[in-house]
C-alpha atoms as a PDB file:
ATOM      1  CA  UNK A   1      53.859 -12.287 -19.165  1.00  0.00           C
ATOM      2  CA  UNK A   2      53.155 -11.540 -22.851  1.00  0.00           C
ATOM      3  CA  UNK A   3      52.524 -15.478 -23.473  1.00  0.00           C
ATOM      4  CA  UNK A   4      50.161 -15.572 -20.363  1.00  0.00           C
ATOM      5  CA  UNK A   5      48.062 -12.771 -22.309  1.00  0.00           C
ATOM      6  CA  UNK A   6      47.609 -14.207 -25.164  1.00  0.00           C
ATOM      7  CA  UNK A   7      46.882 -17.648 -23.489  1.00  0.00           C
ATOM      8  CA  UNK A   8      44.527 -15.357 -21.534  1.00  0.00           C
ATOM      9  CA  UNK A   9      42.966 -14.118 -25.126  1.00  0.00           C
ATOM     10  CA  UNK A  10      42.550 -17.760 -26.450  1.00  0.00           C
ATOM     11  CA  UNK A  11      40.562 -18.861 -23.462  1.00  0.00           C
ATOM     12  CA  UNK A  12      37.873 -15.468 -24.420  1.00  0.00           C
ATOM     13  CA  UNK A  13      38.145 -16.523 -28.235  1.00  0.00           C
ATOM     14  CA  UNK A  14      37.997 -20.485 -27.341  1.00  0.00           C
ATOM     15  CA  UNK A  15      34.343 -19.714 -25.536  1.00  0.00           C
ATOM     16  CA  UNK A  16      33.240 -16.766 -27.754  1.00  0.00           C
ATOM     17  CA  UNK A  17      32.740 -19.394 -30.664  1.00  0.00           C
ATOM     18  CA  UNK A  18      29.880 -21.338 -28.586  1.00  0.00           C
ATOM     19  CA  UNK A  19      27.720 -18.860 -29.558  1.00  0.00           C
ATOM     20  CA  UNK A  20      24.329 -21.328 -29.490  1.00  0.00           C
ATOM     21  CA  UNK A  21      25.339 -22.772 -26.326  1.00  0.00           C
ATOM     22  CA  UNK A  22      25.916 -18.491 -25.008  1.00  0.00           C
ATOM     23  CA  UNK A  23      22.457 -17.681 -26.087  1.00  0.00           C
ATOM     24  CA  UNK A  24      21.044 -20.816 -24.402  1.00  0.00           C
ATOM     25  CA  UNK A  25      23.078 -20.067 -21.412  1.00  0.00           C
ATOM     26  CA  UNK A  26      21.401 -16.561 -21.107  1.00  0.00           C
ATOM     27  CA  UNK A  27      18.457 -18.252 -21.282  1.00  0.00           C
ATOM     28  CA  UNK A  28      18.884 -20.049 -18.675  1.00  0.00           C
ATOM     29  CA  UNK A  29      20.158 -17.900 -16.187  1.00  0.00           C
ATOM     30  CA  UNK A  30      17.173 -15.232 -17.328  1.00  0.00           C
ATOM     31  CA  UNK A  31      14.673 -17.984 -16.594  1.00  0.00           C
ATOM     32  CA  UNK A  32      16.041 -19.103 -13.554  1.00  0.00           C
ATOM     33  CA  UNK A  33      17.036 -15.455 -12.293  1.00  0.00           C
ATOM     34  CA  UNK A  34      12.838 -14.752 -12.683  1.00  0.00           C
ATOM     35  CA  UNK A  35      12.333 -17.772 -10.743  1.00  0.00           C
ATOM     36  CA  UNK A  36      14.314 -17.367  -7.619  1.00  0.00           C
ATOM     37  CA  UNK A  37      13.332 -13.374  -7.229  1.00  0.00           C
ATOM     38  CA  UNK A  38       9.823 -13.884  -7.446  1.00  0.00           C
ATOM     39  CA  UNK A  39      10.958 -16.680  -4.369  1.00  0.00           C
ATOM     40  CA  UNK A  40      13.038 -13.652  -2.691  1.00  0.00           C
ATOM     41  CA  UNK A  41       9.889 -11.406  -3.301  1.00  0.00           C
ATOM     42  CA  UNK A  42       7.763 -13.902  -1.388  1.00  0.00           C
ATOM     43  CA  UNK A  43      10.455 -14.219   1.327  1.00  0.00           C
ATOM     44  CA  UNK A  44      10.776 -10.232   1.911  1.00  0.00           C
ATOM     45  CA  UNK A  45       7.513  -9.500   2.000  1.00  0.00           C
ATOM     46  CA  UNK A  46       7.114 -12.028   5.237  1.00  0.00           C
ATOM     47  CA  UNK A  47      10.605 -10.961   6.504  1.00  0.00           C
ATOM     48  CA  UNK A  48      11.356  -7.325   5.073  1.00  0.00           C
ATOM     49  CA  UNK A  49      15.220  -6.161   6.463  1.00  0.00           C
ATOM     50  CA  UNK A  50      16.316  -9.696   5.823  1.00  0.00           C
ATOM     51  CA  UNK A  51      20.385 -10.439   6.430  1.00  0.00           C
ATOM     52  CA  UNK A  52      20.392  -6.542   6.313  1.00  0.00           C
ATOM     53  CA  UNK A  53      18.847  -6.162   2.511  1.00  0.00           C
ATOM     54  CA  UNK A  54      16.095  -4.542   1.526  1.00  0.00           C
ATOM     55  CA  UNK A  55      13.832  -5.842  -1.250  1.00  0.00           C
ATOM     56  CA  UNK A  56      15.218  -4.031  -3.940  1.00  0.00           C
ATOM     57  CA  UNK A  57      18.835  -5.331  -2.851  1.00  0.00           C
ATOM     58  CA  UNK A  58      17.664  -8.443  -2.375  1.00  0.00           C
ATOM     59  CA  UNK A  59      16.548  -8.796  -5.814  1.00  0.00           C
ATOM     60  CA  UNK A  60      19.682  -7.500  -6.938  1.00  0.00           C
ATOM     61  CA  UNK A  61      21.596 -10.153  -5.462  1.00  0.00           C
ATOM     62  CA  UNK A  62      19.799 -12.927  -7.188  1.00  0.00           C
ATOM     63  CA  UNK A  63      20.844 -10.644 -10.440  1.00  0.00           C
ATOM     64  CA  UNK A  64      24.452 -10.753  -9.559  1.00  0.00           C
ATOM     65  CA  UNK A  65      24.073 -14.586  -8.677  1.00  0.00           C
ATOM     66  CA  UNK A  66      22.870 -14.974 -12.244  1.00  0.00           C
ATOM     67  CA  UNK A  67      25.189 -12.566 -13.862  1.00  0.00           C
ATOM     68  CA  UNK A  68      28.561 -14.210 -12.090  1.00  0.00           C
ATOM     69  CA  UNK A  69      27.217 -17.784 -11.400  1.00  0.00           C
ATOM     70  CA  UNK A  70      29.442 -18.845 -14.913  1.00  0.00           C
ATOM     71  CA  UNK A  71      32.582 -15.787 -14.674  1.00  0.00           C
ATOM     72  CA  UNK A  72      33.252 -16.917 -10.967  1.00  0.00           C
ATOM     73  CA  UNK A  73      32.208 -20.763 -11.616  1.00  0.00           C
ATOM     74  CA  UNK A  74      30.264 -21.119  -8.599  1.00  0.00           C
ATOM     75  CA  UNK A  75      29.065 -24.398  -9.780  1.00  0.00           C
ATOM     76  CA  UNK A  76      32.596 -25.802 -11.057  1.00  0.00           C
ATOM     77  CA  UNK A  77      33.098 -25.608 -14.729  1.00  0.00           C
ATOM     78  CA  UNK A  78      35.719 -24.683 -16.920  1.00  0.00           C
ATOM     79  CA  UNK A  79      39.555 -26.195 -17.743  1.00  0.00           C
ATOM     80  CA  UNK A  80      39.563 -28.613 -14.086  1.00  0.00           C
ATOM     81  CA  UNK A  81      37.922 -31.280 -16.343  1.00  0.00           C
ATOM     82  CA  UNK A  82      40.279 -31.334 -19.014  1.00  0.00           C
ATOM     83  CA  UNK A  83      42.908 -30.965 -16.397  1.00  0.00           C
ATOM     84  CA  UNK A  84      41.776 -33.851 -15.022  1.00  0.00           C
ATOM     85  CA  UNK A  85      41.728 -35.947 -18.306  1.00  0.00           C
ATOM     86  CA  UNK A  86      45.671 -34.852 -19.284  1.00  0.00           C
ATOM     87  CA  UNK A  87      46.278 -36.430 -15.657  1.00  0.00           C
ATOM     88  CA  UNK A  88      44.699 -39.603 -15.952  1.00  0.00           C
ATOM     89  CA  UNK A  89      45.593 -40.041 -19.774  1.00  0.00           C
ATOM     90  CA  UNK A  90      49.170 -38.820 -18.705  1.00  0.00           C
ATOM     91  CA  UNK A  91      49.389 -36.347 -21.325  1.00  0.00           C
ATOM     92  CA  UNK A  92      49.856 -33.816 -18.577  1.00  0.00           C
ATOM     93  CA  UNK A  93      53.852 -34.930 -18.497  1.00  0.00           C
ATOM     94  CA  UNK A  94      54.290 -33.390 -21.745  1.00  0.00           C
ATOM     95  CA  UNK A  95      52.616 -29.822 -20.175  1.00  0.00           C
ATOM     96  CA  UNK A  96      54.890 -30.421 -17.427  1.00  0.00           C
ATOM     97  CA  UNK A  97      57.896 -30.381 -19.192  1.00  0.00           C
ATOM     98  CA  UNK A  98      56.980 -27.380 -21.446  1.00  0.00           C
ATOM     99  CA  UNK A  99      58.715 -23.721 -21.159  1.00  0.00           C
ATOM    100  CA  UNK A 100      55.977 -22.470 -19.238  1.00  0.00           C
ATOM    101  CA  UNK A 101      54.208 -22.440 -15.958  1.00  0.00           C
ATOM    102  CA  UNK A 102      51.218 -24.988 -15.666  1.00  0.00           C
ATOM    103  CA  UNK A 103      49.390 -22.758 -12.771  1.00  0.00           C
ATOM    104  CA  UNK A 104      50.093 -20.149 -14.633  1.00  0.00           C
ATOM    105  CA  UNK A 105      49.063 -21.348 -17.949  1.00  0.00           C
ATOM    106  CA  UNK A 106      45.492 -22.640 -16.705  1.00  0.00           C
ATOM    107  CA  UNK A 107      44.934 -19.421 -14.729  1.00  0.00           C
ATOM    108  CA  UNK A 108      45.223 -17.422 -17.750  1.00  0.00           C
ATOM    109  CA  UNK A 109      43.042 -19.713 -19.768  1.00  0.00           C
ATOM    110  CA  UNK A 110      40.766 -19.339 -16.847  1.00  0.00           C
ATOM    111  CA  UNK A 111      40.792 -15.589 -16.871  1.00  0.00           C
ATOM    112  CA  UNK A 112      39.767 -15.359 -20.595  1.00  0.00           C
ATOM    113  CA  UNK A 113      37.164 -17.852 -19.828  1.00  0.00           C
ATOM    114  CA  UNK A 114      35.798 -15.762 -16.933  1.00  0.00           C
ATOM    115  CA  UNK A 115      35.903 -12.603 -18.284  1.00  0.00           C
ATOM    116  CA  UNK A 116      34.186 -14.045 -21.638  1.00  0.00           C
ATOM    117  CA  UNK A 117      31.555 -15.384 -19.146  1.00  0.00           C
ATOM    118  CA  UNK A 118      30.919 -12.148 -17.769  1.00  0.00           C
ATOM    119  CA  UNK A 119      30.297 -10.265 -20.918  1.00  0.00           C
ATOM    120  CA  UNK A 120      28.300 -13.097 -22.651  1.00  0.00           C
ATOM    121  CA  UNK A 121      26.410 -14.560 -19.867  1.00  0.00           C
ATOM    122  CA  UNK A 122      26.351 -11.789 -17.401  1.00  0.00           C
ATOM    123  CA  UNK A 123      25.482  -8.784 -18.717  1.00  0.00           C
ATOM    124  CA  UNK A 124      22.429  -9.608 -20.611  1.00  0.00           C
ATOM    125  CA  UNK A 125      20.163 -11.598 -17.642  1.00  0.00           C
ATOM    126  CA  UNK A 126      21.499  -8.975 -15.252  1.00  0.00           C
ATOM    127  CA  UNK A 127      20.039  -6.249 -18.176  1.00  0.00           C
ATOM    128  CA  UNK A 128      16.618  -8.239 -18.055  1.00  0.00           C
ATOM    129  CA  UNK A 129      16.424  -7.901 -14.494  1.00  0.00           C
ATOM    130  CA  UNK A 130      16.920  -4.563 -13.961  1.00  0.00           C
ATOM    131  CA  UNK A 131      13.704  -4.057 -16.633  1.00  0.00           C
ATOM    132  CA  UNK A 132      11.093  -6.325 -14.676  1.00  0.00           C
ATOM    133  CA  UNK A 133      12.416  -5.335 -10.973  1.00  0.00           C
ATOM    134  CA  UNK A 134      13.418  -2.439  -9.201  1.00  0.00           C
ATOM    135  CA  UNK A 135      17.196  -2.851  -8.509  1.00  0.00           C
ATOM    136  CA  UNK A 136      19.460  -1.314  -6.400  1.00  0.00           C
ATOM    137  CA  UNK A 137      22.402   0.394  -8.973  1.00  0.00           C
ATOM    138  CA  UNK A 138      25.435   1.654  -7.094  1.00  0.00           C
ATOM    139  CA  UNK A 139      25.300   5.396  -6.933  1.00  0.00           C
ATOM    140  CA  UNK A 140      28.450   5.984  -7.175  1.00  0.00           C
ATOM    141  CA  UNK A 141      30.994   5.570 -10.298  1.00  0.00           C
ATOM    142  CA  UNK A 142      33.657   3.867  -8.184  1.00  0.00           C
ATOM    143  CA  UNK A 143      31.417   1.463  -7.147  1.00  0.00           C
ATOM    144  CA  UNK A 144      31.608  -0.230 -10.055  1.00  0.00           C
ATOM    145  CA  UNK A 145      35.701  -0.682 -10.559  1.00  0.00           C
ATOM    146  CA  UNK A 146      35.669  -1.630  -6.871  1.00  0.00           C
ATOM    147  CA  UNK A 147      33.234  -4.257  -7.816  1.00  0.00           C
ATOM    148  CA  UNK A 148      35.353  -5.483 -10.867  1.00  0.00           C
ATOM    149  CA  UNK A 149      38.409  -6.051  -8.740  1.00  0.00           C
ATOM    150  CA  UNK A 150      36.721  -7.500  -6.169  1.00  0.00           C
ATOM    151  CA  UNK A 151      35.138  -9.737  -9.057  1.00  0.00           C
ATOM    152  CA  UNK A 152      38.677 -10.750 -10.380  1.00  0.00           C
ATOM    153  CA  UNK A 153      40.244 -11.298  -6.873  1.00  0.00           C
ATOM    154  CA  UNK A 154      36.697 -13.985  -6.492  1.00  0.00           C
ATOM    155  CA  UNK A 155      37.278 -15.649  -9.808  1.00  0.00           C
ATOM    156  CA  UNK A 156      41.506 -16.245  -8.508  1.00  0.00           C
ATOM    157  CA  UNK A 157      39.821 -17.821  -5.626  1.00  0.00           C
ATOM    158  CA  UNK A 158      37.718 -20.042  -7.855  1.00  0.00           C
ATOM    159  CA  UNK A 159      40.711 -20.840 -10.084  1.00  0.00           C
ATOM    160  CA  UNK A 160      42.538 -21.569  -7.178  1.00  0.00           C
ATOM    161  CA  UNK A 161      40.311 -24.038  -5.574  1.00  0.00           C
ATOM    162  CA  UNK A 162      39.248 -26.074  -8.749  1.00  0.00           C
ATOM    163  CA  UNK A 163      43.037 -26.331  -9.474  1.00  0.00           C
ATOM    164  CA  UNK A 164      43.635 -28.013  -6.286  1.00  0.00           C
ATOM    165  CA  UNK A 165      40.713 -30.641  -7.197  1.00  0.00           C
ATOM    166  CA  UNK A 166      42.291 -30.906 -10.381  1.00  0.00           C
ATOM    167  CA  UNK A 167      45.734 -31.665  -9.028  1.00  0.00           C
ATOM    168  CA  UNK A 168      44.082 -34.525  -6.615  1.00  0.00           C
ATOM    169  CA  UNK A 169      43.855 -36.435  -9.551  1.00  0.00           C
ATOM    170  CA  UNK A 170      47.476 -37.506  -9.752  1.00  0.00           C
ATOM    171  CA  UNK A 171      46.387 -38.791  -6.508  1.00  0.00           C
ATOM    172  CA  UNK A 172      42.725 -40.230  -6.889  1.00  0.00           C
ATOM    173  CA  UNK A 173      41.661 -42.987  -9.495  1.00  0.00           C
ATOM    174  CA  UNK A 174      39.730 -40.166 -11.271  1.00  0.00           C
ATOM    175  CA  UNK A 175      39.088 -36.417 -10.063  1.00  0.00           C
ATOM    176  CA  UNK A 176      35.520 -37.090 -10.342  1.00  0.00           C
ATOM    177  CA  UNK A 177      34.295 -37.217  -7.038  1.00  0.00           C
ATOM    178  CA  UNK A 178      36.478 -34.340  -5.569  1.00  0.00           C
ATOM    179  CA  UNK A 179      34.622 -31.915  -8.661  1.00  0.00           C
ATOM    180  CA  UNK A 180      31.256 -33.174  -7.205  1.00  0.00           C
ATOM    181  CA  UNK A 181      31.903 -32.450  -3.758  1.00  0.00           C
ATOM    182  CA  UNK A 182      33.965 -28.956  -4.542  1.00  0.00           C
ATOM    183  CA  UNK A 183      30.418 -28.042  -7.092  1.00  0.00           C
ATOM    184  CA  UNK A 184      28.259 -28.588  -4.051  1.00  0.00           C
ATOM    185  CA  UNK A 185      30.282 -26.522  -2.012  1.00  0.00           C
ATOM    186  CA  UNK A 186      30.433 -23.692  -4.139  1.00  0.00           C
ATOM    187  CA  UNK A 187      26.699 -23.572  -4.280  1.00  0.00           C
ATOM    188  CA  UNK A 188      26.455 -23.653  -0.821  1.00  0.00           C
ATOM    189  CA  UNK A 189      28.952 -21.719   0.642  1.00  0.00           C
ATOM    190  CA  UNK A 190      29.457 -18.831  -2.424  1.00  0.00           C
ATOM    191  CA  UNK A 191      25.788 -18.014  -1.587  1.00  0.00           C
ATOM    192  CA  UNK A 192      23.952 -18.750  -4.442  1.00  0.00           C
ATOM    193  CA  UNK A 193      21.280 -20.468  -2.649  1.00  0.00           C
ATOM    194  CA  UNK A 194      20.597 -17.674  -0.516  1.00  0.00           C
ATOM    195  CA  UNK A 195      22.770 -15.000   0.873  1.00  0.00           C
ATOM    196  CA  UNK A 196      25.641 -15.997   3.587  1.00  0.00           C
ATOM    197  CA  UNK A 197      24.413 -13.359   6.028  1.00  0.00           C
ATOM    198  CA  UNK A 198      20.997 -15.201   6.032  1.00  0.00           C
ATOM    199  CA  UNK A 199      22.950 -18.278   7.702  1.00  0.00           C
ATOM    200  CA  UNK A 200      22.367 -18.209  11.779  1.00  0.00           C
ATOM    201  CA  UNK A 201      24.998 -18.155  14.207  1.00  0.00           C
ATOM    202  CA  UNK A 202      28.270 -20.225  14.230  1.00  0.00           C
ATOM    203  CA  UNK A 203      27.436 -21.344  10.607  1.00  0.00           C
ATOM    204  CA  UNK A 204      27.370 -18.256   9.105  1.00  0.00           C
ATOM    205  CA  UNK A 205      30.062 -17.178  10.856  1.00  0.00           C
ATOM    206  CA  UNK A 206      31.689 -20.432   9.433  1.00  0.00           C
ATOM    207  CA  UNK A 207      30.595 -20.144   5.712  1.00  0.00           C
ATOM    208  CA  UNK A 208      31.564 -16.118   5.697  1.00  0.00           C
ATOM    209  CA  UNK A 209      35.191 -17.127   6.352  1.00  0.00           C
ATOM    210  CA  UNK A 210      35.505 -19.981   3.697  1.00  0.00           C
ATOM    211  CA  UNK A 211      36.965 -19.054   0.508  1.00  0.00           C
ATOM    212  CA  UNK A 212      33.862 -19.698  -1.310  1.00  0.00           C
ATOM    213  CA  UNK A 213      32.424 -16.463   0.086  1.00  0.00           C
ATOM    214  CA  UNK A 214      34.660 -14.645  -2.242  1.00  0.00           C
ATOM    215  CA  UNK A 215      33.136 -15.847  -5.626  1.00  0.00           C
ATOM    216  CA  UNK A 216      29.770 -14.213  -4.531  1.00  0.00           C
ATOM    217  CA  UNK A 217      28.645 -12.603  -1.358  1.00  0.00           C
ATOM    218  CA  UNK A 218      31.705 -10.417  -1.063  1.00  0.00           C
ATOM    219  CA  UNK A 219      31.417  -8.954  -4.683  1.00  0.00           C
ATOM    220  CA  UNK A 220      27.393  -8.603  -4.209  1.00  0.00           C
ATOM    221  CA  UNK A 221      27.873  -7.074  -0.778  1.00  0.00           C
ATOM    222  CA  UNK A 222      30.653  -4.732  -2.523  1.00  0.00           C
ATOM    223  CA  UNK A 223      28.466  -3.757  -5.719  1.00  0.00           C
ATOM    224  CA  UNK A 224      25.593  -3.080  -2.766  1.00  0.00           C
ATOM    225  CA  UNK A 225      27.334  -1.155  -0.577  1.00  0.00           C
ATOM    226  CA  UNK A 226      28.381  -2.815   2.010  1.00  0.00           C
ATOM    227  CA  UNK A 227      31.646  -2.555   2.333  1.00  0.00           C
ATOM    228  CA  UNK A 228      33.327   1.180   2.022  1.00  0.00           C
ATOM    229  CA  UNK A 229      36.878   2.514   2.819  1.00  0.00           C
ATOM    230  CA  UNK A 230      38.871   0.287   5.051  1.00  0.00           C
ATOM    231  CA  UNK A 231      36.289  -2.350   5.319  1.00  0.00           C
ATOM    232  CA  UNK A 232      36.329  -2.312   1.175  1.00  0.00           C
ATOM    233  CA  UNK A 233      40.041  -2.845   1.732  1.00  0.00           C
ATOM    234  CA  UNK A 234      39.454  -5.811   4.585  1.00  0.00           C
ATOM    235  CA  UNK A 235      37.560  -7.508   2.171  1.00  0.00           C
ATOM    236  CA  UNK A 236      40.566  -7.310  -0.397  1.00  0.00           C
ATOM    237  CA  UNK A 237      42.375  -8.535   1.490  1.00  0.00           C
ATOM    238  CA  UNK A 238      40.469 -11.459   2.784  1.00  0.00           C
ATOM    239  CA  UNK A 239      40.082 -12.022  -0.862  1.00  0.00           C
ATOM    240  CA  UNK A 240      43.820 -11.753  -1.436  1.00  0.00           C
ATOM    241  CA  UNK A 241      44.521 -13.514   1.192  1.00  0.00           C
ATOM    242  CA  UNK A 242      42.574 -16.761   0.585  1.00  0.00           C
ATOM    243  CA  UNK A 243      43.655 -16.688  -3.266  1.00  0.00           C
ATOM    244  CA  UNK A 244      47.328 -16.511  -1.988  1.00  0.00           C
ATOM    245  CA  UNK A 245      46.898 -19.566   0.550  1.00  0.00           C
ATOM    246  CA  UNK A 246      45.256 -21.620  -2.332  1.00  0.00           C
ATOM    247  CA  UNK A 247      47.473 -21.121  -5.579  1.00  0.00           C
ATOM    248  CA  UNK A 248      50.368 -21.944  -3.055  1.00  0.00           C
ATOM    249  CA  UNK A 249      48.963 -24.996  -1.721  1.00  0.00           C
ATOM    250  CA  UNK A 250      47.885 -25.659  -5.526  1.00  0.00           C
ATOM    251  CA  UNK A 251      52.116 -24.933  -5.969  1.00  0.00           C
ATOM    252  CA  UNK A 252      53.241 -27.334  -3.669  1.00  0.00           C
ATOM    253  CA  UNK A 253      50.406 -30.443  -5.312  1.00  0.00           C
ATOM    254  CA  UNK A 254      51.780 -29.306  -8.610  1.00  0.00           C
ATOM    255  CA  UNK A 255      56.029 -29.900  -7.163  1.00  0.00           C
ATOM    256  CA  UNK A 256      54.980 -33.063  -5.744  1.00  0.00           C
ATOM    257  CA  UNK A 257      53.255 -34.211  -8.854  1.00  0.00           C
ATOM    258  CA  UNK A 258      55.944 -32.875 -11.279  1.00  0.00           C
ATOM    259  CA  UNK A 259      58.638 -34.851  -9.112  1.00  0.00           C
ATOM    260  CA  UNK A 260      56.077 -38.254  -9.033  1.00  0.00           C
ATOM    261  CA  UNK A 261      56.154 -38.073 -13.190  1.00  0.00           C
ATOM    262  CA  UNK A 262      59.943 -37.255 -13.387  1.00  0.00           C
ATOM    263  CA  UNK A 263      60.608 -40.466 -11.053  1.00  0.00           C
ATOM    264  CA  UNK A 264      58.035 -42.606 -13.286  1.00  0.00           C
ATOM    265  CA  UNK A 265      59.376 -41.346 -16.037  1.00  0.00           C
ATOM    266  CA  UNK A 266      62.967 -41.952 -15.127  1.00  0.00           C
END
């Protein structure tokens, strides 16, 4: 586990020295944060109550959008297009054949990535926010640790879905248009557009039980309140749950790709 920390360190270091493109990345999500709640503004004030938030919660949601929209990659991002390279160059054999788990090893990476992400671009727009609007701050201390985890548990999920595009590549000429279609989803379906409880009917009930739920609309709807005692724990566990399903199916693409190099190779 020690190596899997320090792999986990060299992903925060490895994004902590892109300090211009950080500062223009807060920019970015600052600008586009003030654009899309001056959008919710205009929407609560003709529907106040909307998908159960009020307008200070709604404007707290675009915040968190902002604040995890890099940490939880909800718009793809991060090692699945180098993955994707070592697999079509080949250069992934030589990983493969290394002392160490390659799941493992990108998930780490990932981690540092994330939680770099969420200190350097999260923090700061979600600081702006809560100056120009009125936001809706968890009252309570444990709030915030049950938002972390819940956090961590979404960014697993993300991890575990871009691997799976990443190990399609063994498969696919190039992984290029699995990352476009898995991108759109995750802007659909984590909620960054607009909140998942804003969908109607059988599609909302669809797009709450995908995994991209967990990247977004279950940590907002934790940090908001939503969820408390054994229905914070029934989120965990959906969370858990779909992370589980996904780095084992990402398992079984990574056997069946180590065995397809070992017979090329042999």
């Amino acid at each position: 586990m020690r190596l899997y920390a320090v792999v986990a360190a060299g992903g925060f270091r490895r994004y902590a020295t892109y300090r211009t493109a950080t500062a223009a990345g807060v920019f970015t999500n600052t600008v586009f944060g003030f654009i899309m709640a001056y959008t919710y503004i205009a929407l609560w004030n003709e529907r106040p109550q909307l998908g159960g938030y009020d307008t200070s919660q709604a404007l707290t949601y675009v915040w968190l959008g902002q604040a995890l929209l890099m940490a939880s990659a909800l718009m793809g991002g991060g090692f699945e297009k180098e993955l994707v390279e070592r697999i079509r160059t080949g250069d992934v054999a030589v990983d493969l054949y290394r002392p160490a788990d390659l799941q493992l090893w990108w998930l780490a990476a990932d981690l540092g990535r994330a939680a770099f992400h969420l200190l350097g671009r999260g923090v700061v727009p979600m600081f702006l926010g809560a100056l120009a609007f009125d936001l809706a701050f968890p009252r309570s201390l444990w709030t915030w640790p049950a938002f972390l985890l819940s956090v961590f548990l979404g960014v697993v999920v993300s991890f575990a879905i871009r691997y799976l595009v990443a190990m399609s590549a063994f498969w696919l000429l190039d992984g290029a248009g699995a990352t476009q279609m898995a991108m759109l989803a995750g802007l659909f379906f984590s909620g960054m557009l607009l909140p998942l409880n804003l969908f109607p009917g059988l599609l909302g009930e669809v797009a709450r039980a995908l995994p991209w739920s967990s990247l977004l609309q279950v940590p907002a709807d934790v940090f908001l309140g939503k969820h408390t005692g054994w229905g914070l724990a029934g989120v965990y566990v959906f969370q858990a749950g779909w992370a589980l399903v996904l780095l084992g199916a990402g398992r079984l693409l990574q056997t069946a790709a180590t065995r397809r190099v070992v017979v090329q190779g042999g």
